[in-house]
C-alpha atoms as a PDB file:
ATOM      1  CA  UNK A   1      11.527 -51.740   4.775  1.00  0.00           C
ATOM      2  CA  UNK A   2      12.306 -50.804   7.911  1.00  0.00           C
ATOM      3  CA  UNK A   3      11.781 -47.411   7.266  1.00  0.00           C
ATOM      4  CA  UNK A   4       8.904 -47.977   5.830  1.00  0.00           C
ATOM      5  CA  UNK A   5       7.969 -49.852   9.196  1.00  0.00           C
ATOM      6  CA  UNK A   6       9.295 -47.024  11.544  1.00  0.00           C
ATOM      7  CA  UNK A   7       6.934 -44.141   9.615  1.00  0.00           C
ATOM      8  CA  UNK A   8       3.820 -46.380  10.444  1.00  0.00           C
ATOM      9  CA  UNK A   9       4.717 -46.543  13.938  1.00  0.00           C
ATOM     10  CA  UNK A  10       5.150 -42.806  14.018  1.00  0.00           C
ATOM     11  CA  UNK A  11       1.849 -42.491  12.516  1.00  0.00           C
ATOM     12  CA  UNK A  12       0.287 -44.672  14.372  1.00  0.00           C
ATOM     13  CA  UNK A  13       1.254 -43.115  17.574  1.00  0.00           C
ATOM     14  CA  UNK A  14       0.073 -39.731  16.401  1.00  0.00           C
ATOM     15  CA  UNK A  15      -3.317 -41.363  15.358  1.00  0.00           C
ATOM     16  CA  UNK A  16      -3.592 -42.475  19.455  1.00  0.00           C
ATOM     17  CA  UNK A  17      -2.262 -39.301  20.724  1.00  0.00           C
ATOM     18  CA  UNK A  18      -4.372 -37.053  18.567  1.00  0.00           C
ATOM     19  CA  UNK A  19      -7.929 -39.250  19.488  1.00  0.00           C
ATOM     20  CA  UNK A  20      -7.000 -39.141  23.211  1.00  0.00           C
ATOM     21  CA  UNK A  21      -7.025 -35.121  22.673  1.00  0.00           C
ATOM     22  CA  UNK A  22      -9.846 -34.931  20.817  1.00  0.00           C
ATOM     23  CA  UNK A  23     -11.652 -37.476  23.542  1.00  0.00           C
ATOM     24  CA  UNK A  24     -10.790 -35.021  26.356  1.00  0.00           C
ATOM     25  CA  UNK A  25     -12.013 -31.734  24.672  1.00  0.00           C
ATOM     26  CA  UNK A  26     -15.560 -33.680  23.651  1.00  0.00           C
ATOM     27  CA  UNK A  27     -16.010 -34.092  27.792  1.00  0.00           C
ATOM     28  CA  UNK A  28     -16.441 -30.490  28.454  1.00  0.00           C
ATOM     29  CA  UNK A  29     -20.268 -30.599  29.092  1.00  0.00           C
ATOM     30  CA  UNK A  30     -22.488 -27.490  27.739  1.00  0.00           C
ATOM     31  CA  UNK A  31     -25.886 -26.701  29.362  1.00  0.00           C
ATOM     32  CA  UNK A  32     -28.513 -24.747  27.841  1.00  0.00           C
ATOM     33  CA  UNK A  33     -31.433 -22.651  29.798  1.00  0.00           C
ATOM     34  CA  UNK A  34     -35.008 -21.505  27.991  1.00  0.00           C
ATOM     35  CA  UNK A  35     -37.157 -18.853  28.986  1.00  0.00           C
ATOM     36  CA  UNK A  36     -39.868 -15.976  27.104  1.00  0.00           C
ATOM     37  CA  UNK A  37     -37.419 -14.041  24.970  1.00  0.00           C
ATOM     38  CA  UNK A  38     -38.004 -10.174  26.038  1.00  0.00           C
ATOM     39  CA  UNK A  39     -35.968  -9.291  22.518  1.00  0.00           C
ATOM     40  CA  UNK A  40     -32.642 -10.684  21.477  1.00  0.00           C
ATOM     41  CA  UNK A  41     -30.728  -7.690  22.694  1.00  0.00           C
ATOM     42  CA  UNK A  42     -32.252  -8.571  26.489  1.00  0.00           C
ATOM     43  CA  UNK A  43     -31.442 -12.207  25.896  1.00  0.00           C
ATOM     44  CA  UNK A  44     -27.889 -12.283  25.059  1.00  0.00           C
ATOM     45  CA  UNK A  45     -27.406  -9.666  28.005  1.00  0.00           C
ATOM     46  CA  UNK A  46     -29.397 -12.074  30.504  1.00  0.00           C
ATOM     47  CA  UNK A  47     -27.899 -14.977  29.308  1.00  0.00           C
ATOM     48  CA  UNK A  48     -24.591 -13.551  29.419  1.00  0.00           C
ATOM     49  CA  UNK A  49     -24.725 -11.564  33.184  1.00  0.00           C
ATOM     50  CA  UNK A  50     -26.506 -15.087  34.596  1.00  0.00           C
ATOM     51  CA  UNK A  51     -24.441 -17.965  33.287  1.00  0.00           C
ATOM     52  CA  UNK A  52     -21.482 -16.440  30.887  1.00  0.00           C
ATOM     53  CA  UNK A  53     -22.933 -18.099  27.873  1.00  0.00           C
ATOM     54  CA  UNK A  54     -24.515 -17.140  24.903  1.00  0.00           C
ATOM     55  CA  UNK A  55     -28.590 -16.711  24.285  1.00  0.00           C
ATOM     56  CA  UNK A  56     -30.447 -15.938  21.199  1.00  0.00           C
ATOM     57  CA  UNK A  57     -34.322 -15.580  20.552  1.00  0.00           C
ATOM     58  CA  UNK A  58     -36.031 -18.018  18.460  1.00  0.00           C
ATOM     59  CA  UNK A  59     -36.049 -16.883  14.463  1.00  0.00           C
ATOM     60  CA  UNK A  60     -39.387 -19.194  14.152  1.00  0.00           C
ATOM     61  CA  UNK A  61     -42.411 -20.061  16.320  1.00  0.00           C
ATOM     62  CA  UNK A  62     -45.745 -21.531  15.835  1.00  0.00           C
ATOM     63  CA  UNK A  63     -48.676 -19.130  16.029  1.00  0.00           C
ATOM     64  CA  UNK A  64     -49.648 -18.107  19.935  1.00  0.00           C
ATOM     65  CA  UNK A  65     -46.360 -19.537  21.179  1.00  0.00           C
ATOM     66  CA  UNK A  66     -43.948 -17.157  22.764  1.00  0.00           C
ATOM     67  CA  UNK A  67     -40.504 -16.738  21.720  1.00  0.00           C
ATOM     68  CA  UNK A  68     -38.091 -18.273  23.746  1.00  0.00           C
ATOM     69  CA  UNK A  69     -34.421 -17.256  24.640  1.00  0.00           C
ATOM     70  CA  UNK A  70     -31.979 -20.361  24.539  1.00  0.00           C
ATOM     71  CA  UNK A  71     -28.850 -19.835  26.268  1.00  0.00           C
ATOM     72  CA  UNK A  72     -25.875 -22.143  25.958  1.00  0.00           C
ATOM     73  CA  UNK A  73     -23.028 -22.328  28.813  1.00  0.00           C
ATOM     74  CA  UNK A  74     -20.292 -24.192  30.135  1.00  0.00           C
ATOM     75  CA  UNK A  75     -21.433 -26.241  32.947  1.00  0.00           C
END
């Protein structure tokens, strides 16, 4: 039994130390920049040069609407 006891304890401490881990890495805080997409090549080189991140063109749009570039960075 007290084995038994001393394994949950283990566990349970792991269970704590592994959430507090995962609670830090989920605070890192991404922001994310639009403008008219000028290709994807010129996208992911303008997102990249401006802010380090990474930008893509949209796939889909609506009729008349521009694409956009979305770039995603670390704040």
């Amino acid at each position: 039994m007290a084995k038994f006891s001393t394994l949950c304890l283990l566990l349970i401490i792991l269970v704590i130390i592994c959430d507090e881990r995962m609670v830090q890495m989920a605070e890192a805080k991404d922001c994310h920049k639009v403008w008219n997409c000028k290709g994807d090549n010129h996208c992911w080189e303008d997102c990249k040069n401006r802010y380090s991140g990474k930008g893509m063109c949209d796939l889909y749009t609506a009729p008349g609407v521009p694409k956009q570039c979305f770039c995603a960075y670390k704040c």
